[in-house]
N, C-alpha and C. Protein backbone atom coordinates (compact mmCIF):
# COMPACT_ATOMS: atom_id res chain seq x y z
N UNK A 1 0.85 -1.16 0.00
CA UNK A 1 0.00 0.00 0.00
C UNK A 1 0.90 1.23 0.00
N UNK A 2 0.72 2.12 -0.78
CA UNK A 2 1.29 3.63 -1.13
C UNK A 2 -0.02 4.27 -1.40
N UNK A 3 0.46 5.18 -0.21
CA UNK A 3 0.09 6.98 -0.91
C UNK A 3 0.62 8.27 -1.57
N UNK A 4 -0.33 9.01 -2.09
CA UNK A 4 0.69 10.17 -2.71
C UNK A 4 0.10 11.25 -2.24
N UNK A 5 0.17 12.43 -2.73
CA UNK A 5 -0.06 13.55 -1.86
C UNK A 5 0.52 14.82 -2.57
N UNK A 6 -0.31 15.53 -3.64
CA UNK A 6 -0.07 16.10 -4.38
C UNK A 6 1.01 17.61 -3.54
N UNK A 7 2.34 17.21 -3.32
CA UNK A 7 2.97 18.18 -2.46
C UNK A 7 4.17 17.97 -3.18
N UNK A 8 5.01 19.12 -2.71
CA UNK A 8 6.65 18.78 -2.54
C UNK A 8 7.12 17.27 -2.10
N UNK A 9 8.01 16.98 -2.83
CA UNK A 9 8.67 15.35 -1.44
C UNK A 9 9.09 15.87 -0.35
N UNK A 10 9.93 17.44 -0.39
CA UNK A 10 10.02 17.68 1.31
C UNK A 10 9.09 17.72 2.02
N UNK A 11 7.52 17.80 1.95
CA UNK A 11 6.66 18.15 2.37
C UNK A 11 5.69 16.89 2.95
N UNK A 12 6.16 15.84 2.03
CA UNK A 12 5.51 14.35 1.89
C UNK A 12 5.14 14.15 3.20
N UNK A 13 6.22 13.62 4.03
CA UNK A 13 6.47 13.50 5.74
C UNK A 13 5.40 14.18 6.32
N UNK A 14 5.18 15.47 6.14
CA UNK A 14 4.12 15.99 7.11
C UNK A 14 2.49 15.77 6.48
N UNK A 15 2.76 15.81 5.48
CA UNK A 15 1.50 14.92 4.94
C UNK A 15 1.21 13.84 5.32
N UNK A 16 2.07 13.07 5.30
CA UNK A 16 1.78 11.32 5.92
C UNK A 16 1.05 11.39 7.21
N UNK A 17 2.33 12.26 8.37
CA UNK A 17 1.92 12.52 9.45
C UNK A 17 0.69 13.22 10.64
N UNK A 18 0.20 13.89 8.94
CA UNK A 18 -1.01 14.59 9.70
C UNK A 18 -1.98 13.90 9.11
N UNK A 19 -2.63 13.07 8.47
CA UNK A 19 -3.33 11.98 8.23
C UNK A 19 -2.99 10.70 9.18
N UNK A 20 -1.85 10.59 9.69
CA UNK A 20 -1.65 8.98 10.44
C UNK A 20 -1.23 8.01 9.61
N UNK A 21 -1.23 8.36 8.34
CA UNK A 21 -1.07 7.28 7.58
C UNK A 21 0.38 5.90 8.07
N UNK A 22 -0.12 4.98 8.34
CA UNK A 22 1.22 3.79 8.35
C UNK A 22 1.76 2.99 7.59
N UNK A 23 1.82 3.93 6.47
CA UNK A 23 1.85 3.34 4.85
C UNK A 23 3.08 4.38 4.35
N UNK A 24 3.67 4.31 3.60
CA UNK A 24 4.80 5.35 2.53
C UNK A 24 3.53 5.63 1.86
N UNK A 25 4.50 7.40 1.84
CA UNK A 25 3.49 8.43 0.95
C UNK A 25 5.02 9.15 -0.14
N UNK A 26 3.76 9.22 -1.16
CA UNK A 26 4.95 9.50 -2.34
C UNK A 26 3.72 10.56 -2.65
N UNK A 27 5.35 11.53 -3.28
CA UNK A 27 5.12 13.02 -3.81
C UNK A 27 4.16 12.90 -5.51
N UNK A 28 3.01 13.36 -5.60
CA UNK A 28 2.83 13.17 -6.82
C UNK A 28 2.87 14.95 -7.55
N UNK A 29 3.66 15.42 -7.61
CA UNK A 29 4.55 17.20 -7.89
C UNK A 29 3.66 17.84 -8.82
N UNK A 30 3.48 16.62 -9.78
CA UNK A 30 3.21 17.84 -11.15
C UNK A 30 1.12 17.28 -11.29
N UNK A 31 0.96 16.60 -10.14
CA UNK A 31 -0.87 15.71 -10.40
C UNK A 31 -0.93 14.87 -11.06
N UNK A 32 0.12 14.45 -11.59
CA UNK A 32 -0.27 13.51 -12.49
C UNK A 32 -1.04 12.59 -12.15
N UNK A 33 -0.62 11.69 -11.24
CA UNK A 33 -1.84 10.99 -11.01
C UNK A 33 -3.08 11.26 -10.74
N UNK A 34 -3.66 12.69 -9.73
CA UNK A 34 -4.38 12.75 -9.21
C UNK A 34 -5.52 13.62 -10.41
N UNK A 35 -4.51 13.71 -11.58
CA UNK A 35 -5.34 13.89 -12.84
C UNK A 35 -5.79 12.38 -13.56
N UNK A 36 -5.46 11.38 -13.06
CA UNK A 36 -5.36 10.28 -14.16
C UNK A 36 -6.95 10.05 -13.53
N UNK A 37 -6.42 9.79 -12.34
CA UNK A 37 -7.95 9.58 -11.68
C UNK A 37 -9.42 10.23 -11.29
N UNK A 38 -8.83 11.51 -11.74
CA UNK A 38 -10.31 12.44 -11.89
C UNK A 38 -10.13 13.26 -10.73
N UNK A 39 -9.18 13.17 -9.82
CA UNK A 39 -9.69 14.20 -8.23
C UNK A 39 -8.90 15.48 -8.65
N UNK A 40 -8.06 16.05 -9.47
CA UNK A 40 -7.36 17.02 -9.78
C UNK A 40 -8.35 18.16 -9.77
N UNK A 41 -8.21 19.09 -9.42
CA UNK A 41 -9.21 20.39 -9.31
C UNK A 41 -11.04 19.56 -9.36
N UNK A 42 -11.24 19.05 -9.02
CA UNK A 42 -12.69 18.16 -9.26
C UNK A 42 -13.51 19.35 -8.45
N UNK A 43 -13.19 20.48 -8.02
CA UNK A 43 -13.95 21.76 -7.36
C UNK A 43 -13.42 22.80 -7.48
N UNK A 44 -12.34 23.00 -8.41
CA UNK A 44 -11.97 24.31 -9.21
C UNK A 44 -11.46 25.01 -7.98
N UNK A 45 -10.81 24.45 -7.35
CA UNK A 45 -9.65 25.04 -6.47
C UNK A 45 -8.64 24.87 -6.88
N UNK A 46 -8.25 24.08 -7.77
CA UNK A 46 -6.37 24.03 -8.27
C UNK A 46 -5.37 22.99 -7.14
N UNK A 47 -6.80 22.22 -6.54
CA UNK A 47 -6.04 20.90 -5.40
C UNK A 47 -6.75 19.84 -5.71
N UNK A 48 -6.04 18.67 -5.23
CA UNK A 48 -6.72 17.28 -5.17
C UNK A 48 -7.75 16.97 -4.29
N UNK A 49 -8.61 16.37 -4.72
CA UNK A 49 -9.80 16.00 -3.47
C UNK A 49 -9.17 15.16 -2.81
N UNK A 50 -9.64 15.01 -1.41
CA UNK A 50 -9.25 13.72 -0.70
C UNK A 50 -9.38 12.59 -1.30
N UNK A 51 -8.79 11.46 -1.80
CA UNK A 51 -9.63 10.28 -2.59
C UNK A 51 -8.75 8.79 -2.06
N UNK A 52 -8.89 7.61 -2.13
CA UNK A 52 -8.21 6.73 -1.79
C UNK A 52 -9.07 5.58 -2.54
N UNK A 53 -8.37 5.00 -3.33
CA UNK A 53 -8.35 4.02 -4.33
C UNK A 53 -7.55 2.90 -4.23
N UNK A 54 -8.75 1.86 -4.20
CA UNK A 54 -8.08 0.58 -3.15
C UNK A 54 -7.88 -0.33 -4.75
N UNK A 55 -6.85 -0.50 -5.40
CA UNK A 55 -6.85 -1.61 -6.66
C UNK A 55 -6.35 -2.60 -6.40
N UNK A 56 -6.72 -3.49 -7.44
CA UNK A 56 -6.47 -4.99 -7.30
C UNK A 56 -6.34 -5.52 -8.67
N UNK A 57 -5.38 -5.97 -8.90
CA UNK A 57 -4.87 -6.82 -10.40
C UNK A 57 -5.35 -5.70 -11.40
N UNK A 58 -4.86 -4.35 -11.29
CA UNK A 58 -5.41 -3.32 -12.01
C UNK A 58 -6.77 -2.45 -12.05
N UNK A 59 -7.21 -3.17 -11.04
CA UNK A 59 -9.29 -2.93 -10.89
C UNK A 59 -9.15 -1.82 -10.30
N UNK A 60 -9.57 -0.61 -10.60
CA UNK A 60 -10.46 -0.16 -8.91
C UNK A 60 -11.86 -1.28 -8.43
N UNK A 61 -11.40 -1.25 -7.02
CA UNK A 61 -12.21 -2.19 -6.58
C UNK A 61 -12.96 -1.39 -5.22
N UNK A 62 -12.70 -0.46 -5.15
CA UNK A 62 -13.15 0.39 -3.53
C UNK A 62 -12.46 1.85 -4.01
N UNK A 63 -13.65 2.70 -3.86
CA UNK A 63 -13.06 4.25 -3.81
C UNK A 63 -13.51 5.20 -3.12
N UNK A 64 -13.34 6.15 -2.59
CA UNK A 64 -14.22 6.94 -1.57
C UNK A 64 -13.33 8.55 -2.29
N UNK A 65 -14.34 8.97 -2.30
CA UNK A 65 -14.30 11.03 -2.79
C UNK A 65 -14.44 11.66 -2.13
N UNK A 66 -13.37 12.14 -1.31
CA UNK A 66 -14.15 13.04 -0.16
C UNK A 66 -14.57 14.41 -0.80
N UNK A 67 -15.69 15.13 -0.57
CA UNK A 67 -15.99 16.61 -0.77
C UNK A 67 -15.63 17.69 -0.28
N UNK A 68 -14.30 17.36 0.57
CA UNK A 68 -13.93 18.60 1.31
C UNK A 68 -12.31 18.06 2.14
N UNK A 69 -11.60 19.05 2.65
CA UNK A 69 -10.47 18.07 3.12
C UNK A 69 -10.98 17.83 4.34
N UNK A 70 -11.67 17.18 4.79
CA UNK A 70 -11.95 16.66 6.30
C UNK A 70 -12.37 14.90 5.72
N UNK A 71 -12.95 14.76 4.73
CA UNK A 71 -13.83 14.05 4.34
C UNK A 71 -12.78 12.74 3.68
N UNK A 72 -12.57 12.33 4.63
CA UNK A 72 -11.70 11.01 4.39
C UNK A 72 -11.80 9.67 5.37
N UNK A 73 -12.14 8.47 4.54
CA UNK A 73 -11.59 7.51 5.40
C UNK A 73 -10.90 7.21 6.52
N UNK A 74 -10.84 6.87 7.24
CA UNK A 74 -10.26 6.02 8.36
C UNK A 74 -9.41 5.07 7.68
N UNK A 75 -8.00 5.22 8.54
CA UNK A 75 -6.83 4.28 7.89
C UNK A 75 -7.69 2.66 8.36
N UNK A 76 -8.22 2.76 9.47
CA UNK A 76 -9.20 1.29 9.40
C UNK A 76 -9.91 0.91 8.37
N UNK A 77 -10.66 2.00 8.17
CA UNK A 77 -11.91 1.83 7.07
C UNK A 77 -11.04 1.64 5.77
N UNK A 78 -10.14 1.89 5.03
CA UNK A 78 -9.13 1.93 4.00
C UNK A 78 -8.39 -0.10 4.14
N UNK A 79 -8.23 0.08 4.88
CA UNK A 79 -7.28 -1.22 5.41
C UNK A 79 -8.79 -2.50 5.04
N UNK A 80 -9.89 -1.98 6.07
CA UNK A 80 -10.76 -3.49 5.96
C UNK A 80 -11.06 -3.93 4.30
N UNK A 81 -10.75 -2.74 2.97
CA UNK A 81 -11.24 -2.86 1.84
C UNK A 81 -10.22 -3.60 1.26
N UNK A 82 -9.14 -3.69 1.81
CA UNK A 82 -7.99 -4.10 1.19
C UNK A 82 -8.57 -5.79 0.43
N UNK A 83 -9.01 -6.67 1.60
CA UNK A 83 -9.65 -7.92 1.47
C UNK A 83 -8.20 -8.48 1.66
N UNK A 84 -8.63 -9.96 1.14
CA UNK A 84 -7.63 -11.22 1.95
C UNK A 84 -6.54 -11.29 0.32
């Protein structure tokens, strides 16, 4: 499991840290990803929505959008989707 976190890599760390995350978080700098997947400005602020995309053998298989930055999963709730 990896996260990213549309920031600086110096910045990554405190990103991880203020979410809790117990996972590596990687810098995604320029959005790319967070354009691949649709959360890139998705409210015309010029930031990523909260989003966490659980894949499997290429699937999305579990996704949650948050509408605001508060609006996120639980590293529990993230983890139980993982499956066996």
């Amino acid at each position: 499991m990896v996260a990213l976190a549309v920031a600086a890599p110096e910045a990554v760390e405190g990103v991880r840290a203020s979410i809790g995350a117990p996972f590596p978080m990687l810098a995604d700098l320029d959005h790319r990803a967070a354009e691949m997947y649709g959360v890139y400005n998705l409210f015309g602020d010029g930031l990523a929505a909260p989003a966490v995309f659980v894949l499997k053998d290429g699937a999305i298989r579990w996704s949650h959008v948050g509408q605001d930055p508060a609006d996120r999963p639980s590293v529990a709730e993230i983890l139980a989707h993982l499956g066996p």
